[in-house]
Protein backbone atom coordinates (compact mmCIF):
# COMPACT_ATOMS: atom_id res chain seq x y z
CA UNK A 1 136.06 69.84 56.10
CA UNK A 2 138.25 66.47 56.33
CA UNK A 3 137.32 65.82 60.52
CA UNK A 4 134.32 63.72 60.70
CA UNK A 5 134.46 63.45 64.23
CA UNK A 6 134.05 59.27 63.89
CA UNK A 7 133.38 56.93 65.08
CA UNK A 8 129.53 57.54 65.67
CA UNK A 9 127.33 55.85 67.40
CA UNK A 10 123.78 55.04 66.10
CA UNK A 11 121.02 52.68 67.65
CA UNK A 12 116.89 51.89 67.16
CA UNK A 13 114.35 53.10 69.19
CA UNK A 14 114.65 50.87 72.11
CA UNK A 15 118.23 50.38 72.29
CA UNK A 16 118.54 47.09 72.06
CA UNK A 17 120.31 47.19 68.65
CA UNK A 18 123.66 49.82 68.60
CA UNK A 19 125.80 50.61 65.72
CA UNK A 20 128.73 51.86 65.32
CA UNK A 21 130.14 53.77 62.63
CA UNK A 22 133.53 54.19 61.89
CA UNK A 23 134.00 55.38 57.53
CA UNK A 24 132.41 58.71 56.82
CA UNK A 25 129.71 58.54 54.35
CA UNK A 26 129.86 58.03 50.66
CA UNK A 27 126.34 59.88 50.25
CA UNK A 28 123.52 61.17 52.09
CA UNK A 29 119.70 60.30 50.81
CA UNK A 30 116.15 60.46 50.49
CA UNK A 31 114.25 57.94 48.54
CA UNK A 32 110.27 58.65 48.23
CA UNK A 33 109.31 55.58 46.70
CA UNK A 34 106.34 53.70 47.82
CA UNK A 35 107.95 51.03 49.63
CA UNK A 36 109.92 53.48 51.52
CA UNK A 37 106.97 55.39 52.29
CA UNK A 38 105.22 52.44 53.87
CA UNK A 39 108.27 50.65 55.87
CA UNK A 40 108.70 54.20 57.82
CA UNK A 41 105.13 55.33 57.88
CA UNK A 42 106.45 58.71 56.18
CA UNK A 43 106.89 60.61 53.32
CA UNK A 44 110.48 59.28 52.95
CA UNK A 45 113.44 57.34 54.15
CA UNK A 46 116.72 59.12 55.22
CA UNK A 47 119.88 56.89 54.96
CA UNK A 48 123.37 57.06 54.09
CA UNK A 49 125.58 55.05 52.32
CA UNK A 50 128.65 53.76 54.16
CA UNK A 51 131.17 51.08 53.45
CA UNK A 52 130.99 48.02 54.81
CA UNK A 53 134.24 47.80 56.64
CA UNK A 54 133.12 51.07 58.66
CA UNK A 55 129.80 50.07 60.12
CA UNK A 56 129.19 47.32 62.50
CA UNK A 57 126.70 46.23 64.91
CA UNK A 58 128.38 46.86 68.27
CA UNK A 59 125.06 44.88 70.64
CA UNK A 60 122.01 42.58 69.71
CA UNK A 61 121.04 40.66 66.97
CA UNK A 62 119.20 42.13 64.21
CA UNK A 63 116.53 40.16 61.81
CA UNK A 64 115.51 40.44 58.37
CA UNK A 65 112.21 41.88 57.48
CA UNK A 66 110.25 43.62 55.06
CA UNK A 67 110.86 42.66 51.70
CA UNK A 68 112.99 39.44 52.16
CA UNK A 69 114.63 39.87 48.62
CA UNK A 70 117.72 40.27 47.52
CA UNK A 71 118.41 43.45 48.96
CA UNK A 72 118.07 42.68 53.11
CA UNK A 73 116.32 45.19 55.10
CA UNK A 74 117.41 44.72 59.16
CA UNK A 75 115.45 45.42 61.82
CA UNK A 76 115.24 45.31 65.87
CA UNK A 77 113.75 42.55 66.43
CA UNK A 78 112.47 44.11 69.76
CA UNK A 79 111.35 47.66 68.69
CA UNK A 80 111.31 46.73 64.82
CA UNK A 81 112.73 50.23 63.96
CA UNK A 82 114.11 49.94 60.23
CA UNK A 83 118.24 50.15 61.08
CA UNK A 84 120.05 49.53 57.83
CA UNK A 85 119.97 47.56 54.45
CA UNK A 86 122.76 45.35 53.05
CA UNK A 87 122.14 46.02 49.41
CA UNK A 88 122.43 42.90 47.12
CA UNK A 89 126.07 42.24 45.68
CA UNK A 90 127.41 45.87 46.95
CA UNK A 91 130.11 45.99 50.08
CA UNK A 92 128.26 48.67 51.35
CA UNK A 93 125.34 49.19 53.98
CA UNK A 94 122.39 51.87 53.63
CA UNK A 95 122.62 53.04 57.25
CA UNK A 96 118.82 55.02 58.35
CA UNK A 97 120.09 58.25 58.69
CA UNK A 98 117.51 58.83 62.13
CA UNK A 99 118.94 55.75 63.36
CA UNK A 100 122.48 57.82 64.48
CA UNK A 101 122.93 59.47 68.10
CA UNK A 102 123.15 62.79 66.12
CA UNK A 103 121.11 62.95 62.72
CA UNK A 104 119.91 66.59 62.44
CA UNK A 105 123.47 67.03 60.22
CA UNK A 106 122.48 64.37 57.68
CA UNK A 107 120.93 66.14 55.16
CA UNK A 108 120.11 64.87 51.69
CA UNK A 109 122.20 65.49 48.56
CA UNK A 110 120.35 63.02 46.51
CA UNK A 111 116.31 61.89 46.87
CA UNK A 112 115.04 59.18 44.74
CA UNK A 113 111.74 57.53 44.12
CA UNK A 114 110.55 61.23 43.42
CA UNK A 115 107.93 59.43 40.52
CA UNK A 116 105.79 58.53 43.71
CA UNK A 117 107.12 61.53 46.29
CA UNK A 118 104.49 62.75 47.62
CA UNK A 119 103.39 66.84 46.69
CA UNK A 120 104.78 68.44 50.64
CA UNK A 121 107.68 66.18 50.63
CA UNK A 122 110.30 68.03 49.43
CA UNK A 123 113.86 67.70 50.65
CA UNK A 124 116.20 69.93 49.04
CA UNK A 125 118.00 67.21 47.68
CA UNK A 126 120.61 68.09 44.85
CA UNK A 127 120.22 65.44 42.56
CA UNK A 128 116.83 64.26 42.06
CA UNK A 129 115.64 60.51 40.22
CA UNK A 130 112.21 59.76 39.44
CA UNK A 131 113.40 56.21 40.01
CA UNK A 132 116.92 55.11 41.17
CA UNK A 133 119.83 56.77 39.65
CA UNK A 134 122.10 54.62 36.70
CA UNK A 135 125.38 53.27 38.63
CA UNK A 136 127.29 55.61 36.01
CA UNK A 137 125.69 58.55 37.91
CA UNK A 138 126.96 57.53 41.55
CA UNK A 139 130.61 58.91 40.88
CA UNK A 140 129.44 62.96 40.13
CA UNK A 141 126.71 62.48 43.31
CA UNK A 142 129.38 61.02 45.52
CA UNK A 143 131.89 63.99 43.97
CA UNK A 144 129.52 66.49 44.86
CA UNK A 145 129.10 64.78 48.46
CA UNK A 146 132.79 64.88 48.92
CA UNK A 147 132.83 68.75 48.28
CA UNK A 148 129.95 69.99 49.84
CA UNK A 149 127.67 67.86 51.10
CA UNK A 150 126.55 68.01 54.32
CA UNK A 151 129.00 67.83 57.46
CA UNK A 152 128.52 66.69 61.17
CA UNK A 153 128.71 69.65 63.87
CA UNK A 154 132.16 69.60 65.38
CA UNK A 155 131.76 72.43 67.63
């Protein structure tokens, strides 16, 4: 399937933050590291990886939290839901899957972090990393992505 039904609209828990996406995903993810684990009170995160020049905050301001490294982690400065991460030196954003208007489609190809998953989390995922997968392994997960991964409902 080619129609992604875009653009989408995403937002945090309050609404005072909305997104809008407008690039289908490159990849769809879990990572079940600990960090992860403790910024969503969870098992895991959920997030996608879209390009840059699709995504865009449409209302309100978000702020950095978390971890105020290299890779910046955005929040709602109202709500504080976790929205998306601008990874360091990449023109791409790590949307939170839960974040969009209609998430229940966005299921995991790849998990990561699995060294510190925790024993009931299990995803399904495809591809699975103890850590984070080499760079040289992104172009077979986003392959695989591109063929079958999983689709928004269209109906």
């Amino acid at each position: 399937m080619t129609d992604w039904n875009l653009p989408w609209k995403a937002s945090c828990l309050c609404g005072g933050v909305e997104m809008k996406i407008s690039a289908p995903p490159m990849v769809t993810m879990a990572c079940h590291c600990r960090g992860c684990q403790k910024l969503t009170s969870g098992p895991y995160s959920l997030s996608m990886f879209l390009p840059d020049a699709g995504f865009e905050v449409t209302s309100g301001e978000p702020v950095i939290g978390a971890l105020k490294g290299e890779h910046r982690h955005f929040y709602c400065p109202d709500c504080m839901s976790w929205l998306f991460t601008r990874p360091a030196g990449m023109d791409m954003v790590n949307l939170r899957s839960t974040m969009l208007d209609n998430a229940a489609w966005a299921a995991p190809i790849m998990e990561t972090g699995t060294a510190t998953r925790l024993p009931f989390a299990q995803t399904g995922a495809e591809f699975s990393y103890e850590e984070f997968p080499e760079i040289s392994d992104f172009p077979k997960i986003m392959q695989a992505f591109a063929d079958h991964g999983a689709r928004p409902d269209n109906s």
